[in-house]
Protein backbone atom coordinates (compact mmCIF):
# COMPACT_ATOMS: atom_id res chain seq x y z
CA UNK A 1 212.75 18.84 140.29
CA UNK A 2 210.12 21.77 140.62
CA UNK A 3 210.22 24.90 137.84
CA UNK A 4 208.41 28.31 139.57
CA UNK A 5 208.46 31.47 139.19
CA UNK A 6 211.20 33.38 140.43
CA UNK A 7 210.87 35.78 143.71
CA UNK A 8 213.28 38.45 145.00
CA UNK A 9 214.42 36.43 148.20
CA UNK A 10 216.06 33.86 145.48
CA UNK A 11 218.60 36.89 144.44
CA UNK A 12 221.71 35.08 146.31
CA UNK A 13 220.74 31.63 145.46
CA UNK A 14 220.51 32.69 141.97
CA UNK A 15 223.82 34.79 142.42
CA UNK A 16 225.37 31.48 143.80
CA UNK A 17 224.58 29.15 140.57
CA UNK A 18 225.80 32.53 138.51
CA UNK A 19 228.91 32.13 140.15
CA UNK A 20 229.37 28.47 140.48
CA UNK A 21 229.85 28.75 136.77
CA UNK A 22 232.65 31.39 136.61
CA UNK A 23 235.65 31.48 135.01
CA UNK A 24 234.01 29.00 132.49
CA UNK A 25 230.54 29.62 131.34
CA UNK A 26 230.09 33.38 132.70
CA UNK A 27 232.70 36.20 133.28
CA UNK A 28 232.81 37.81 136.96
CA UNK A 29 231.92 41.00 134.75
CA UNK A 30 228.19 40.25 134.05
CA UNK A 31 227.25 39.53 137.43
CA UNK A 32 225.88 43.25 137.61
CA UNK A 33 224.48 42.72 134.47
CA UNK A 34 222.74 39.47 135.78
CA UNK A 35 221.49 41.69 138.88
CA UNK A 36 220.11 44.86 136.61
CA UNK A 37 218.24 41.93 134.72
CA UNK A 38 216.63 40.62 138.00
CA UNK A 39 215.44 44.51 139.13
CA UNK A 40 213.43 44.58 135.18
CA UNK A 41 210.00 44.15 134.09
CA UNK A 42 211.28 40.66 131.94
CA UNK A 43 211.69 39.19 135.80
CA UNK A 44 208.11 38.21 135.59
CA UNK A 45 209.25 35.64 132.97
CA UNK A 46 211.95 34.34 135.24
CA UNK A 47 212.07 30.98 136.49
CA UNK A 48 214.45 29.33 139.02
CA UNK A 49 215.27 25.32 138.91
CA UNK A 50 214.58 23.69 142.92
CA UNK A 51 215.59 20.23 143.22
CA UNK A 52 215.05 19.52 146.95
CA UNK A 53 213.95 22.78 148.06
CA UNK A 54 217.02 23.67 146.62
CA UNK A 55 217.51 26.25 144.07
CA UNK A 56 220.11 24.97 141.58
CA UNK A 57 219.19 26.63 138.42
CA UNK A 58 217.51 29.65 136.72
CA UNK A 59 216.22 30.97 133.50
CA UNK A 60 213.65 32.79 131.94
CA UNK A 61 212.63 34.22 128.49
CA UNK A 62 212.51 38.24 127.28
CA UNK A 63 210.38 39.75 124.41
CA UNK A 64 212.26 41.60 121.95
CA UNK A 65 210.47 44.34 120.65
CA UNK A 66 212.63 44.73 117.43
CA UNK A 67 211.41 45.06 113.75
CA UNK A 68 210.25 42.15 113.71
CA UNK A 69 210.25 40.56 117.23
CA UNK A 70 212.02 38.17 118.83
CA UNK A 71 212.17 36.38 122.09
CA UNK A 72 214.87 35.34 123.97
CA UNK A 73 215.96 32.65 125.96
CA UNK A 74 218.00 34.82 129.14
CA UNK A 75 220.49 34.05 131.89
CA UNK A 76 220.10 30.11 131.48
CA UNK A 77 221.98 28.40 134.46
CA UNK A 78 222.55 25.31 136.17
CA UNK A 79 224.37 25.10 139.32
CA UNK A 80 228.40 23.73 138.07
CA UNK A 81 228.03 20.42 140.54
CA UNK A 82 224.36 19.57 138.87
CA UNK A 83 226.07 19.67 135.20
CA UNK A 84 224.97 17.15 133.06
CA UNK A 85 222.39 15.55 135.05
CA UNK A 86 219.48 16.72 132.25
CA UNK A 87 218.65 20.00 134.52
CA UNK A 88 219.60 22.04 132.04
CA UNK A 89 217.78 20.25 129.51
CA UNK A 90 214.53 20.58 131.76
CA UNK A 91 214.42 23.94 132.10
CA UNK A 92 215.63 24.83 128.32
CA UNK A 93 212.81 22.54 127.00
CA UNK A 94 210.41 24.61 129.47
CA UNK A 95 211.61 27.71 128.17
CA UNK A 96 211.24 26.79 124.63
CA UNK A 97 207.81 25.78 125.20
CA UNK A 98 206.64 29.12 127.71
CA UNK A 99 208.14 31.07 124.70
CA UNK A 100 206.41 29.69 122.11
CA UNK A 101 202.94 29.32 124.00
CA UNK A 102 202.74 33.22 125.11
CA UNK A 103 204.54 34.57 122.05
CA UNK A 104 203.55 32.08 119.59
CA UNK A 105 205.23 32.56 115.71
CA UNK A 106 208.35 34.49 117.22
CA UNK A 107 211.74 33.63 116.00
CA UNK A 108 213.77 32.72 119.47
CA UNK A 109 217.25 33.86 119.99
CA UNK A 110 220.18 33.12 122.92
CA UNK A 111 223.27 34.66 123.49
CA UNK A 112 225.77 31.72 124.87
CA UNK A 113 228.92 30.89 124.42
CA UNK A 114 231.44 28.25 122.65
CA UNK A 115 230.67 26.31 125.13
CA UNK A 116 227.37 26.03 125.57
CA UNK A 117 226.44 26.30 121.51
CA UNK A 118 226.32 22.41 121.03
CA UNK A 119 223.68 22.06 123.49
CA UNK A 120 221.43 25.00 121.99
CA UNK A 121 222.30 23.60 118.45
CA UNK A 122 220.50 20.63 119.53
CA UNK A 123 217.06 22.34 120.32
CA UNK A 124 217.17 23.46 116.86
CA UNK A 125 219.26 26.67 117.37
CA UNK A 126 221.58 27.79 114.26
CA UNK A 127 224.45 29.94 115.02
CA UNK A 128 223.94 33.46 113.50
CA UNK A 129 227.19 35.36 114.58
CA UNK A 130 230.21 34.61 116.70
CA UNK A 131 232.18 37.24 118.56
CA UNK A 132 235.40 36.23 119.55
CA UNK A 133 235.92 36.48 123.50
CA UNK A 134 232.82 38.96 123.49
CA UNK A 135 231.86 37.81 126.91
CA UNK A 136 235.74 37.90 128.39
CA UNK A 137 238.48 36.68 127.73
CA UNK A 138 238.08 32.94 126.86
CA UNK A 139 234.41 33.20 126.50
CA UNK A 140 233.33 33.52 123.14
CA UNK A 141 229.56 34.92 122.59
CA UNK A 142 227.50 32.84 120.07
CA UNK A 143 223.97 34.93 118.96
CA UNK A 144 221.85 32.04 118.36
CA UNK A 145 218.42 31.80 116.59
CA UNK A 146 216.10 29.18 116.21
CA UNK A 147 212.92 29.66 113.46
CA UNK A 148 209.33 28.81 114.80
C-alpha cells in the first residue's frame, strides 16, 4: 500500500472508488460535489490510496476557518471490493496524524454517515448531530468531532 499526494490525472480513478460505493455509502448526487472539491485549493491536502499501482482509495483533510477552527477529515473512500481489508483504517490513521501535525491543537470534524459512524467513533470521534437522510434517501449524515 503507498499513500501520495493526489494529481489531476487520478480524477476517474478517484471517480471510480466514489462510485463503487453508491447507493450505500455516497448518493449519485454528490459526485459533482466530490468533483468541485477536487478543482479547490484544499486538493493540495488530498491523498489517494495505491495498492499495486492501483488507486483504490482517497482522502484528504480541509482547514476550517470558523470561529474557532476546525479541520476536517474530507471525501474518505475505499474502493467497495477492498472493504474491510484495514485500507480504510490506513489512510484514516494517516489523516488523523497529517491533521494534527500541520494544524496542531485543532478540534477535527467528519461528515459520514450511519454507516460509517462506528468506524470514526473508534478513532475517538463523538457524534455531534445527526440529520436524518441528509445525504439521500437512506443515507443519514452524522457531523462528527473528535477533541485534540
Amino acid at each position: 500500500m503507498n499513500i501520495r499526494p493526489y494529481r489531476p490525472n487520478d480524477l476517474d480513478a478517484v471517480i471510480a472508488v466514489f462510485r463503487s460505493n453508491i447507493p450505500k455509502y455516497f448518493a449519485e448526487s454528490e459526485e459533482q460535489g466530490l468533483r468541485d472539491f477536487l478543482k479547490t485549493d484544499w486538493v493540495d491536502d488530498y491523498y489517494v490510496v495505491e495498492l499495486d499501482g492501483e488507486v483504490v482509495g482517497a482522502g484528504g483533510i480541509a482547514y476550517n476557518d470558523l470561529v474557532p477552527p476546525t479541520v476536517s477529515l474530507c471525501w474518505g473512500m475505499i474502493r467497495s471490493d477492498h472493504l474491510g481489508t484495514g485500507l480504510g483504517k490506513a489512510l484514516t490513521e494517516f489523516r488523523i496524524q497529517l491533521a494534527c501535525q500541520k494544524y496542531p491543537g485543532l478540534p477535527l470534524t467528519i461528515g459520514t454517515s450511519q454507516h460509517t459512524e462506528g468506524f470514526y467513533k473508534k478513532f475517538g470521534f463523538s457524534t455531534v448531530k445527526y440529520v436524518k437522510d441528509g445525504f439521500g434517501l437512506g443515507i443519514d449524515e452524522c457531523k462528527m468531532r473528535r477533541e485534540p
